[in-house]
C-alpha atoms as a PDB file:
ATOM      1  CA  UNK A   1      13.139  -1.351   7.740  1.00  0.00           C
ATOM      2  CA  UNK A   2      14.861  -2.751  10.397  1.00  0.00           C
ATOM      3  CA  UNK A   3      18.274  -2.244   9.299  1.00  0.00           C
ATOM      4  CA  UNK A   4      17.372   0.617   7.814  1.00  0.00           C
ATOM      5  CA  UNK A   5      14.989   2.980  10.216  1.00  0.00           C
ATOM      6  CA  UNK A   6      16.107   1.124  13.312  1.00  0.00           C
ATOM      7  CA  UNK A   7      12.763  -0.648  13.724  1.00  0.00           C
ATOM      8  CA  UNK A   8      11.900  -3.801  16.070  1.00  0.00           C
ATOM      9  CA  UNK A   9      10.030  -6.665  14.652  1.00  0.00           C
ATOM     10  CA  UNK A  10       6.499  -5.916  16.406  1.00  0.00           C
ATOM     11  CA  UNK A  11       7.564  -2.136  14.616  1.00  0.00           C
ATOM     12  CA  UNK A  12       7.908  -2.833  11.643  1.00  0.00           C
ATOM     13  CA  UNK A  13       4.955  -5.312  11.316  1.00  0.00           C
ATOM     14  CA  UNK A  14       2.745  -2.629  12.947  1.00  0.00           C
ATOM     15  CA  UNK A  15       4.259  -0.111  10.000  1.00  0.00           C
ATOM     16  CA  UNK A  16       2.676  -2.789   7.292  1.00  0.00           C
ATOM     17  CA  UNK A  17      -0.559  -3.495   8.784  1.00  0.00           C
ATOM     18  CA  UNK A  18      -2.156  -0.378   7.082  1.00  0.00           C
ATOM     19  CA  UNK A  19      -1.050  -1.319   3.664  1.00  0.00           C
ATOM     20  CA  UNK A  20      -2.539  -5.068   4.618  1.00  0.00           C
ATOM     21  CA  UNK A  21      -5.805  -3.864   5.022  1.00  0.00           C
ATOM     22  CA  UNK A  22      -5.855  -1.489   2.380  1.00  0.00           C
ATOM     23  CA  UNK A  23      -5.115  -4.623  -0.145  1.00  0.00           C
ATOM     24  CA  UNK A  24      -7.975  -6.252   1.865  1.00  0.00           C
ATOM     25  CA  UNK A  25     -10.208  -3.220   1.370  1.00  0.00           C
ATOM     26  CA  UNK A  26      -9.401  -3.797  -2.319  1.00  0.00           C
ATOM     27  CA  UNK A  27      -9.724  -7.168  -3.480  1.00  0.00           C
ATOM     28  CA  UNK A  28     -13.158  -6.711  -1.411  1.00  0.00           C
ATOM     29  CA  UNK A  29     -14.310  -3.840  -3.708  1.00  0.00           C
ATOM     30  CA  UNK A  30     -12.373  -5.073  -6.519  1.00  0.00           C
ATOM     31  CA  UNK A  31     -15.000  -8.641  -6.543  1.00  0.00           C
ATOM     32  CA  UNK A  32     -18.377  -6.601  -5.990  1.00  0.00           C
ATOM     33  CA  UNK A  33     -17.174  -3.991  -8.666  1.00  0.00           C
ATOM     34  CA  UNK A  34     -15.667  -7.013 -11.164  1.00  0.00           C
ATOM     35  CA  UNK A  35     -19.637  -7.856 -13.357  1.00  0.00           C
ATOM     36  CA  UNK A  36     -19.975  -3.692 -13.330  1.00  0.00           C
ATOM     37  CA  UNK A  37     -16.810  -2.776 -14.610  1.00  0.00           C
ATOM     38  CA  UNK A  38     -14.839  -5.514 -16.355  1.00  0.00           C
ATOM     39  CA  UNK A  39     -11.489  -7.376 -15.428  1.00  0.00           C
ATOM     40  CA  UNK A  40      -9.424  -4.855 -17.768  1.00  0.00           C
ATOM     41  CA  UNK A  41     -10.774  -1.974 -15.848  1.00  0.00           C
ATOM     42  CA  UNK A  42     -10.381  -3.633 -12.520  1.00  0.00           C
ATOM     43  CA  UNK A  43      -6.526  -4.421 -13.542  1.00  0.00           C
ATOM     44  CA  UNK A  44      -6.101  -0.501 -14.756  1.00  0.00           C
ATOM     45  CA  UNK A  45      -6.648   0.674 -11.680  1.00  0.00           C
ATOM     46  CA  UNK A  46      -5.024  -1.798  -8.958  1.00  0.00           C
ATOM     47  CA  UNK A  47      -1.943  -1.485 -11.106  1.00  0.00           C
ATOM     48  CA  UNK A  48      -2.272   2.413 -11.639  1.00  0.00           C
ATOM     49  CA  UNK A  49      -3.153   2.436  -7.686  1.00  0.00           C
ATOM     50  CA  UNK A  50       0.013  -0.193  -6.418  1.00  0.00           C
ATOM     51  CA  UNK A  51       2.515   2.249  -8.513  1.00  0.00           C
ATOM     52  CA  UNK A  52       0.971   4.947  -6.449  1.00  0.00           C
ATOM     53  CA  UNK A  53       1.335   3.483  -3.642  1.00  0.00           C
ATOM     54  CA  UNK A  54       4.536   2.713  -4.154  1.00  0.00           C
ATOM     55  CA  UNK A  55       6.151   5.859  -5.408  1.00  0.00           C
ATOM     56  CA  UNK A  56       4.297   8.102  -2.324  1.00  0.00           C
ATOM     57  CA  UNK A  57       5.848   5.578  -0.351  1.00  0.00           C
ATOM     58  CA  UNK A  58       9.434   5.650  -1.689  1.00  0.00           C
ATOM     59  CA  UNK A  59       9.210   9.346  -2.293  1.00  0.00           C
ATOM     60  CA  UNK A  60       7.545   9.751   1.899  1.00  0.00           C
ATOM     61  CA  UNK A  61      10.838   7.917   3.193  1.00  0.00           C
ATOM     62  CA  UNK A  62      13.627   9.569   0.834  1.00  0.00           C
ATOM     63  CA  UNK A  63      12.246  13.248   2.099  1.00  0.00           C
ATOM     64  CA  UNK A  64      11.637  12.135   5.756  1.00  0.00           C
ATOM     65  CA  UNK A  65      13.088   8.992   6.970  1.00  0.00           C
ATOM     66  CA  UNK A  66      10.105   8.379   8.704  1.00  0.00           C
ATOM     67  CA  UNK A  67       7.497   5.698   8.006  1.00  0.00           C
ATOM     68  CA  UNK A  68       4.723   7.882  10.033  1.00  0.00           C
ATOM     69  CA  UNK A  69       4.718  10.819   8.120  1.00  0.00           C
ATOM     70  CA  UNK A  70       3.844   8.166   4.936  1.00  0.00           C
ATOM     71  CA  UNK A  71       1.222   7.073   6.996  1.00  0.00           C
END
């Protein structure tokens, strides 16, 4: 990102903190929800929600160039 966009270190770490907490916010209700769903369940959806993640991300930046709009 910083080659890329342009970004400064404090930037660029400020541009991942959401996604940080967000995979914070998961493991978190990924543990309580583990006994009432099952580990294959639990795996379904991280990995369906990562490749989400992922692909809005990649898709976000290709359109707009701008890590905010993502956001």
């Amino acid at each position: 990102m910083q080659r890329v966009l342009g970004y400064d270190a404090l930037s660029t770490g400020l541009v991942f903190l959401p996604f940080c907490l967000g995979s914070v916010v998961g493991m978190i209700t990924a543990t309580r929800t583990l006994v009432r769903a099952g580990q294959r369940a639990i795996i379904v959806v991280g990995g369906l929600t990562g490749a989400l993640g992922i692909a809005c991300g990649s898709d976000c930046l290709a359109a707009a160039g701008s890590v905010l709009v993502m956001i």
